[in-house]
Protein backbone atom coordinates (compact mmCIF):
# COMPACT_ATOMS: atom_id res chain seq x y z
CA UNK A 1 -4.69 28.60 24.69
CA UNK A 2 -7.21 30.18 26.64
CA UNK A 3 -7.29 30.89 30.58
CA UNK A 4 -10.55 29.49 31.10
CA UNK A 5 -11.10 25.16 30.50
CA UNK A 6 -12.37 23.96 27.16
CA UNK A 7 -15.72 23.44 27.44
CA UNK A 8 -16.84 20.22 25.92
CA UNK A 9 -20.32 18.14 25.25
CA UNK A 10 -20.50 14.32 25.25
CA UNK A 11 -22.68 12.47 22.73
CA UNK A 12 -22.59 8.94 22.72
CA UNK A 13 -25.69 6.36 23.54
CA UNK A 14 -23.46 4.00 25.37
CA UNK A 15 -23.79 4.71 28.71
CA UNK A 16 -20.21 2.77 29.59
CA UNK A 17 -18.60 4.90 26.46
CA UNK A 18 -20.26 8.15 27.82
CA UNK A 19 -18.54 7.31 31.38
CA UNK A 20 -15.25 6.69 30.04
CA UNK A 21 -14.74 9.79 28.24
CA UNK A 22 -16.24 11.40 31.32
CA UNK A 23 -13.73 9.91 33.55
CA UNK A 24 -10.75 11.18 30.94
CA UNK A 25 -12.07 14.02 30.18
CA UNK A 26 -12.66 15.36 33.45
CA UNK A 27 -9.02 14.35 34.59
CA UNK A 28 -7.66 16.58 32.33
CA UNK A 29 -7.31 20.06 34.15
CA UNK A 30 -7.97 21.89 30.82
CA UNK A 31 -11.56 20.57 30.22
CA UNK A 32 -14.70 20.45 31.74
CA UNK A 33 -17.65 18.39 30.73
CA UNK A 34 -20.71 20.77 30.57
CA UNK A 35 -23.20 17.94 29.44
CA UNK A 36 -23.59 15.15 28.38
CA UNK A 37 -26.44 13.54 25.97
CA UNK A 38 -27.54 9.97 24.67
CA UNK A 39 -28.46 10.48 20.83
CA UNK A 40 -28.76 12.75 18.22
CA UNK A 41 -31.50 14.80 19.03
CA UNK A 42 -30.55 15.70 22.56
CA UNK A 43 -26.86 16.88 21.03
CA UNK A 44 -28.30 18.85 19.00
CA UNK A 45 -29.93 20.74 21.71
CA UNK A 46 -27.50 20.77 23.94
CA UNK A 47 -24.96 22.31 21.61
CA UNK A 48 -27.01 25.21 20.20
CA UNK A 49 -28.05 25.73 24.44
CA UNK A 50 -24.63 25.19 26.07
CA UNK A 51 -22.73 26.61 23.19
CA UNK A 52 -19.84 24.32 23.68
CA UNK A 53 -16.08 25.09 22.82
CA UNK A 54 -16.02 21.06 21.34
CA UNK A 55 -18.72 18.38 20.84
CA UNK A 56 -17.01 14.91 20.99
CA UNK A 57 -19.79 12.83 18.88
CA UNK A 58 -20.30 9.30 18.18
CA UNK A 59 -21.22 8.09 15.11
CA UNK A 60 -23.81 5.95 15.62
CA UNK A 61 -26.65 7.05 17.69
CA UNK A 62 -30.71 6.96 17.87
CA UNK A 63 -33.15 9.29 16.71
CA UNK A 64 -30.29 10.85 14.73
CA UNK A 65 -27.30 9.53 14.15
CA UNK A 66 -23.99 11.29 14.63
CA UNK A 67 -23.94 12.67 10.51
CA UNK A 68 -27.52 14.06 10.60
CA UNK A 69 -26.97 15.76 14.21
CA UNK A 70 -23.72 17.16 12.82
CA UNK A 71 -24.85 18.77 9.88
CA UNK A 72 -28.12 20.85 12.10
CA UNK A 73 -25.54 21.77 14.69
CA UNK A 74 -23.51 23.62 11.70
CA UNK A 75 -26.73 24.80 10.32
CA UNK A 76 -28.70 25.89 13.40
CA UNK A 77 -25.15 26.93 15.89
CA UNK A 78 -22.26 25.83 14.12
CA UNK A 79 -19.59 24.25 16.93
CA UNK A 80 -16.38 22.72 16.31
CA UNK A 81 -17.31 18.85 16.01
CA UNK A 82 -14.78 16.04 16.85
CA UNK A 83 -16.36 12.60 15.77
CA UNK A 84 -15.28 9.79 18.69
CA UNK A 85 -15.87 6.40 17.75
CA UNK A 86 -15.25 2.67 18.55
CA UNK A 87 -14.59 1.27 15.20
CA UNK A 88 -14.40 1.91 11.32
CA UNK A 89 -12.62 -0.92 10.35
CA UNK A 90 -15.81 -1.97 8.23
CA UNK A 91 -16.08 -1.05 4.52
CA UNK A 92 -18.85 0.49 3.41
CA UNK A 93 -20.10 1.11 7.25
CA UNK A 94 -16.67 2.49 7.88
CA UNK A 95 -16.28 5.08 5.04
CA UNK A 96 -19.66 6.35 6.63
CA UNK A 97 -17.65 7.93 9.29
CA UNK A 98 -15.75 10.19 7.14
CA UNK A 99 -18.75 11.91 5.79
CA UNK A 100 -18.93 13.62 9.09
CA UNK A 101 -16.43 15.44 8.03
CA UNK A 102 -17.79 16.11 4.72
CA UNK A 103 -21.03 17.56 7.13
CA UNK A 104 -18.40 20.19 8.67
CA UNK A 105 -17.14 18.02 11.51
CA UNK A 106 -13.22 18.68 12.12
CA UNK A 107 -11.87 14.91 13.00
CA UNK A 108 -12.17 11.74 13.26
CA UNK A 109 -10.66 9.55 16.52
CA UNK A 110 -11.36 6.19 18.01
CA UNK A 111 -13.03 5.77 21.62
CA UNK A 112 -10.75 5.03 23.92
CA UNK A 113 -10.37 1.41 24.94
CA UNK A 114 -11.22 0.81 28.82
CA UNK A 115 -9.04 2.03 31.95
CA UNK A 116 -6.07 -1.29 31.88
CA UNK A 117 -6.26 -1.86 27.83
CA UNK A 118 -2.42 -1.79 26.51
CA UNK A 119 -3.88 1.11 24.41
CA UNK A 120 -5.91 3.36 26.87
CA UNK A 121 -2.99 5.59 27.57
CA UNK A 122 -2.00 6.30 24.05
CA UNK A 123 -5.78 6.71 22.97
CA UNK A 124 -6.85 8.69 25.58
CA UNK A 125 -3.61 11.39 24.95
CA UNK A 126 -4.65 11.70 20.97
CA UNK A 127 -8.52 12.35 22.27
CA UNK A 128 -7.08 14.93 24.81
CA UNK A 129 -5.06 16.29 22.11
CA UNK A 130 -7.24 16.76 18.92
CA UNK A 131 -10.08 18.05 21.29
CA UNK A 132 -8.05 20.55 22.81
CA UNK A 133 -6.00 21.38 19.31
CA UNK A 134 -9.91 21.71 17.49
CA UNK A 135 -10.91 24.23 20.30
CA UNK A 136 -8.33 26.30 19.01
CA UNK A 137 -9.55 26.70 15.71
CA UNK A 138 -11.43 30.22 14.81
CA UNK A 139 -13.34 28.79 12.17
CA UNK A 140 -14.97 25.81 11.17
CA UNK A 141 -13.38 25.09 7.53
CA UNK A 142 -16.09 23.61 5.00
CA UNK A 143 -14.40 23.41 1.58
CA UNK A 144 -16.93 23.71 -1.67
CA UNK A 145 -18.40 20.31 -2.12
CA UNK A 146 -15.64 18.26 -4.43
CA UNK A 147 -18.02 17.36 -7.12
CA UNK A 148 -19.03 20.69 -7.98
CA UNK A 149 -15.60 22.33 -7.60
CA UNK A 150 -12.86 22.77 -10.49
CA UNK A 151 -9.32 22.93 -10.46
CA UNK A 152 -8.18 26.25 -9.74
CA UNK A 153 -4.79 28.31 -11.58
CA UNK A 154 -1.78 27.55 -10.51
CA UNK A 155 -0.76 31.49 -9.08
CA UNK A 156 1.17 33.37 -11.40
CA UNK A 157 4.81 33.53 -11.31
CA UNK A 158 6.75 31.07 -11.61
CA UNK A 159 9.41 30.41 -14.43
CA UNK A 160 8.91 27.95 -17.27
CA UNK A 161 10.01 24.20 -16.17
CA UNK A 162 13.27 23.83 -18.57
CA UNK A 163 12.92 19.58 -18.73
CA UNK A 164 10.72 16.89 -17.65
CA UNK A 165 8.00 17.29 -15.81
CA UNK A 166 7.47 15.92 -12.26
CA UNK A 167 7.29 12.25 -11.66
CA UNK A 168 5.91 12.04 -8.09
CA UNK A 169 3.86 14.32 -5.60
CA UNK A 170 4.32 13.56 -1.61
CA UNK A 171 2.08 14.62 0.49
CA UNK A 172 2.09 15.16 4.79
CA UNK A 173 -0.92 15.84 6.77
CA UNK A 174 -2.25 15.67 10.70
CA UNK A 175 -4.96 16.95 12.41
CA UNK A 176 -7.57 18.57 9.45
CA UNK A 177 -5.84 16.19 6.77
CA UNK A 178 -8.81 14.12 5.67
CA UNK A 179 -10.69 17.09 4.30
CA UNK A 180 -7.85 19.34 2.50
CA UNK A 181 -6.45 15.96 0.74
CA UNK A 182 -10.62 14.81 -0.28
CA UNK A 183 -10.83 18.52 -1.56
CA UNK A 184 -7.03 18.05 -3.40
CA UNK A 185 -7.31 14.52 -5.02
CA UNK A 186 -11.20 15.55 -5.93
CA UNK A 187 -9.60 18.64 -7.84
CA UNK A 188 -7.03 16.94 -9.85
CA UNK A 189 -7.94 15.33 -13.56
CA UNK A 190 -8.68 12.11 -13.56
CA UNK A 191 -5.84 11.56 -16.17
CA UNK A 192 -3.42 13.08 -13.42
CA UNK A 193 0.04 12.04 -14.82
CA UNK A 194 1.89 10.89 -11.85
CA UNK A 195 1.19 8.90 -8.81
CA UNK A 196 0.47 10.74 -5.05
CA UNK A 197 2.13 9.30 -2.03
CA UNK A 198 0.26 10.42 1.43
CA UNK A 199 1.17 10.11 4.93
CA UNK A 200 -1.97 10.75 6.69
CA UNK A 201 -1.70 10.77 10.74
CA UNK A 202 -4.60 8.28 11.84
CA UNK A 203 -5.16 5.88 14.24
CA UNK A 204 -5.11 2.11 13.87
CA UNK A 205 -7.95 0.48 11.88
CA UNK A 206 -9.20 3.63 10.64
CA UNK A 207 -6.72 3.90 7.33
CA UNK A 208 -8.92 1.30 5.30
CA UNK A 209 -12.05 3.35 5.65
CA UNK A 210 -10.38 6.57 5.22
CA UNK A 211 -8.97 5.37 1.72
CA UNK A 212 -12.79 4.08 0.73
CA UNK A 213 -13.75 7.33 1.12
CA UNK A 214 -11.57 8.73 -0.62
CA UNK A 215 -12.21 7.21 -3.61
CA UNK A 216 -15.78 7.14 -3.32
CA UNK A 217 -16.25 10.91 -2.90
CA UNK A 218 -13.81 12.14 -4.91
CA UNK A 219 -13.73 9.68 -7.65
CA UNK A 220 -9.90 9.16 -7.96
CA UNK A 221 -8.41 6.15 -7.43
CA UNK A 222 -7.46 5.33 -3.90
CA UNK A 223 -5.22 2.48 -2.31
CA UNK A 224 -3.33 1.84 1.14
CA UNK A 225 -0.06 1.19 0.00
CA UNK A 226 1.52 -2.55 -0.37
CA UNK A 227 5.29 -3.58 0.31
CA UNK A 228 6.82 -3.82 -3.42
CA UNK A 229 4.04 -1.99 -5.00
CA UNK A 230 4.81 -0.51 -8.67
CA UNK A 231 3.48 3.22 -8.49
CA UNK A 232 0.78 3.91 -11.33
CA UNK A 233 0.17 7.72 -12.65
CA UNK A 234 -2.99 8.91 -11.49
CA UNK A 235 -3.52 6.87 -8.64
CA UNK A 236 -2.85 7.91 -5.16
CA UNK A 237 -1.51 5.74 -1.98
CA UNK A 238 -1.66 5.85 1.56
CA UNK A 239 0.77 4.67 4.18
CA UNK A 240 -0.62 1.81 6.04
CA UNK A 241 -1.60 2.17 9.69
CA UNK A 242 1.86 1.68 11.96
CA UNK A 243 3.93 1.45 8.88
CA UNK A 244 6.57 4.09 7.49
CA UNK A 245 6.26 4.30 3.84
CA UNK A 246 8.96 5.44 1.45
CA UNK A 247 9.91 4.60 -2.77
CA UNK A 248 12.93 2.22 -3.17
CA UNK A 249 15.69 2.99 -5.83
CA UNK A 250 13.80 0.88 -8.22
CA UNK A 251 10.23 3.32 -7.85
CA UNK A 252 8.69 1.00 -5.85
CA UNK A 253 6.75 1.15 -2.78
CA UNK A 254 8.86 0.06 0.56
CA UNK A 255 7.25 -0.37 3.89
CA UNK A 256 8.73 -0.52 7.29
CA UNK A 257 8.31 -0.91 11.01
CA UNK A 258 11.34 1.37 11.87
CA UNK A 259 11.17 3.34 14.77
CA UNK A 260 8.61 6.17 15.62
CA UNK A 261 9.49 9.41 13.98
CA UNK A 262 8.23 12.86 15.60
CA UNK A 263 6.25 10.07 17.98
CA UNK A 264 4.21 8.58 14.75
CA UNK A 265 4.20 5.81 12.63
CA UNK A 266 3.70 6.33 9.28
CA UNK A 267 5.97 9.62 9.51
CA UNK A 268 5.77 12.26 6.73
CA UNK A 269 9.39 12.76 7.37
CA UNK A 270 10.21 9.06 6.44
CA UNK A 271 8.26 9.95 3.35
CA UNK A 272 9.50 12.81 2.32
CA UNK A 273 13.63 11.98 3.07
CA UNK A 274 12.64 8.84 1.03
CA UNK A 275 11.38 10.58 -1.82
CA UNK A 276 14.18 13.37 -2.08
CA UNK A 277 16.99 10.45 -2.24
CA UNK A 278 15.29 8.75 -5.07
CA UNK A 279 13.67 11.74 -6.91
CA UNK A 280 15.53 15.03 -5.90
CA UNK A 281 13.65 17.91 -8.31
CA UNK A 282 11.58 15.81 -9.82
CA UNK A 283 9.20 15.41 -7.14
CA UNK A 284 6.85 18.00 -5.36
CA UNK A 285 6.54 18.16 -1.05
CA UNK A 286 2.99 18.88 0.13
CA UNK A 287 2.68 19.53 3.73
CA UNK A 288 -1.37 20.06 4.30
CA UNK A 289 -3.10 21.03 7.83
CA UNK A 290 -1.61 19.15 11.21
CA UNK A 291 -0.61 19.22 14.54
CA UNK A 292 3.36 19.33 15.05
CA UNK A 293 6.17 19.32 13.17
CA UNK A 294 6.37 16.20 11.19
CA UNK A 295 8.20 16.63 7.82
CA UNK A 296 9.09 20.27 8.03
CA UNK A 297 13.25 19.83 8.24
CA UNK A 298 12.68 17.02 5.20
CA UNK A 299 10.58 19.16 3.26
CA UNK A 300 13.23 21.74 3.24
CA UNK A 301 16.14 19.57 2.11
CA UNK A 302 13.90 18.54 -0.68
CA UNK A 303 13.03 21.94 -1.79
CA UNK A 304 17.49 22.59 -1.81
CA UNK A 305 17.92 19.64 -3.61
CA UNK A 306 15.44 21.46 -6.43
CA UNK A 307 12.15 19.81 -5.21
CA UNK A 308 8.85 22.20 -5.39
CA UNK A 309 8.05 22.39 -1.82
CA UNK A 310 4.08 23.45 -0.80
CA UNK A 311 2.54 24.29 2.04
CA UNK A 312 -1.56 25.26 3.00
CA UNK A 313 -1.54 28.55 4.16
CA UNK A 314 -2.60 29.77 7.39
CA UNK A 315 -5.66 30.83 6.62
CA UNK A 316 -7.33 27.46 4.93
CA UNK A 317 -5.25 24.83 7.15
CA UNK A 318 -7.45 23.60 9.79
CA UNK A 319 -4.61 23.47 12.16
CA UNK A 320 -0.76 25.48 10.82
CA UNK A 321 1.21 23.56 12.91
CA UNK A 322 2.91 21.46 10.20
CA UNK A 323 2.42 23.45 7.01
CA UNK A 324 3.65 26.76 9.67
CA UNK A 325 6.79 25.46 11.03
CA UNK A 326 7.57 24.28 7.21
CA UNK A 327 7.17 28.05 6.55
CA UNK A 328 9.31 29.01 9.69
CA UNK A 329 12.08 27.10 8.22
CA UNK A 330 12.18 28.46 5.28
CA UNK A 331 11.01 25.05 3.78
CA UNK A 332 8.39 26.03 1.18
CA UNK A 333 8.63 27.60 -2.12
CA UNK A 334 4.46 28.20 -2.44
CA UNK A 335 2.64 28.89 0.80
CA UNK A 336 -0.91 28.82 -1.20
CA UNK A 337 -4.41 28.54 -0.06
CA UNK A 338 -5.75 25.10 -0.62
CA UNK A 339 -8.05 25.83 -3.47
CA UNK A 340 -4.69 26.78 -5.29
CA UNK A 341 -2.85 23.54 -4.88
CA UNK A 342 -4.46 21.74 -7.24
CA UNK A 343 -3.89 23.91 -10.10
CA UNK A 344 -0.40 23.81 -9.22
CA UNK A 345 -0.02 20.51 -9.11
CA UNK A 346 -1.87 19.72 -12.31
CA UNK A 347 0.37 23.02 -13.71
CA UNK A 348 3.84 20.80 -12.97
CA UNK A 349 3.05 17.36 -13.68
CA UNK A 350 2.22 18.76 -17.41
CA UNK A 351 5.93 20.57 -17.16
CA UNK A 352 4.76 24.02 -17.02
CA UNK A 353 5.46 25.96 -13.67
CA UNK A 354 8.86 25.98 -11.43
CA UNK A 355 9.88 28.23 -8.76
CA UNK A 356 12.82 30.24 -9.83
């Protein structure tokens, strides 16, 4: 962190939105508000004039809407962009949101409810947190787009897998998830050979649209996971919003409303302690961009029970907390950019890589 306050610009047309997140904002001794505009145009403006540290930006504004000002603010003064809005719990209008980040926006976070909603507190922390995590981020990440990109080499190495092949990858992300796992499940063959578990940190209502998306952009098949679900090769599932997910003894999906791990709810650790009783070496840990710690001490008792254990490196992850205290713990047998992981992952699930 920096001495001085985090200097952020408000976008939203709603003039009782753009006073809420005035009042929070500005009660927050590490920020300070240095304008404030009512659509599109005028953030666009006022970004490339005030040169913000963060733009909180709706969605859905006049003149131009919250996509369209995001991608001339990366073109004309690229700014780190967190998109704040009141709801994408609508499919197609939903999935809409997540293109900001395709546009070079760094996440995605609901408005706050007003001051005496049951939820205020908790949603007005995780604004306060991703805007002052995103203001700590050197560069704004924009991956190639996923339809024009191919699955890169696994790096060279590792020694010959002696059996099987893998049978399930799980996969742990936070804050700068949405676009590493677009740019990983767009990168893997469509034939992928085994299914993809993902605990994505996101807030209520938004899991639904964030799985549309997925599968839209990157053209693999997408789901939000089910209680009792059989897992299918090549298709990839999401924990549900405010539900752990782990694999039962008999592969399939099992859902739960156990206790907050880490503070969150779907937990990557649930995930990944799930998947090392029932697979051991034959699955692979992910840990991708994110705030915190979530998953680190599980990934590393799956990677000495045999698991492959990944992590994004420093330089692609959005934000190393996760993937970095993985590292710290000795947790991870391939700290790789991002652009690597798929080729390792397609490399294993056809039985041909394994760290020593």
């Amino acid at each position: 962190m920096t001495d001085h306050p985090i200097r952020v610009l408000i976008a939203n047309d709603s003039p009782v939105e753009r006073e809420l997140l005035l009042h929070v904002l500005r009660a927050d001794p590490r920020l300070q508000v240095v304008a404030t505009a009512s659509d599109g145009a005028q953030a666009v403006e006022a970004a490339c004039r005030e040169r913000p540290d963060v733009v909180a930006m709706d969605v859905y504004m006049p003149k131009l809407d919250g996509l369209a000002a995001t991608g001339q603010i990366m073109e004309r003064c690229p700014t780190r962009i967190v998109m704040v809005t009141a709801s994408v719990s609508y499919l197609p209008e939903g999935a809409k949101s997540f293109r900001a980040l395709e546009m070079g926006a760094l996440a995605l976070v609901r408005t706050p409810p007003g001051v005496g909603h049951p939820k205020h507190a908790a949603a007005v922390k995780e604004l306060i947190e991703t805007i002052t995590a995103m203001s700590e981020v050197k560069v704004v990440h924009r991956w190639a787009t996923p339809a024009g990109a191919k699955p890169s080499e696994p790096p060279p190495g590792p020694a010959p897998l002696p059996e099987a092949s893998i049978r399930l990858v799980a996969i742990g992300a936070s804050a700068g998830g949405p676009p590493a796992i677009l740019y990983l499940l767009a990168n893997l063959p469509k034939d992928f050979p085994v299914p993809l578990l993902i605990v994505q940190h996101m807030a209520t209502g938004f899991i639904e649209s964030f799985a549309g998306w997925l599968q839209q952009v990157a053209g693999f098949p997408v789901r939000v996971a089910s209680q009792g679900e059989r897992l299918l090769p090549g298709h990839a599932y999401l924990a549900p919003s405010d539900s752990h997910m782990g694999i039962g003894p008999d592969g399939r999906i099992e859902l739960s409303d156990g206790p907050p791990e880490s503070g969150v709810r779907p937990a990557v650790s649930h995930l990944f302690r799930s998947v090392d009783a029932v697979y051991g070496r034959q699955a692979v840990g992910v840990l991708l961009s994110g705030m915190g710690a979530d998953g680190a001490l599980e990934l590393k008792s799956m990677r000495q029970h045999g698991a492959i254990t990944i992590a994004q490196n420093r330089a692609s992850a959005t934000i190393y907390g996760m993937p970095g205290e993985a590292v710290r713990l000795g947790a991870v047998s391939h700290e790789l950019p991002l652009e690597q992981i798929p080729g390792l992952l397609v490399s294993l699930a056809l039985g041909g890589t394994r760290s020593p």
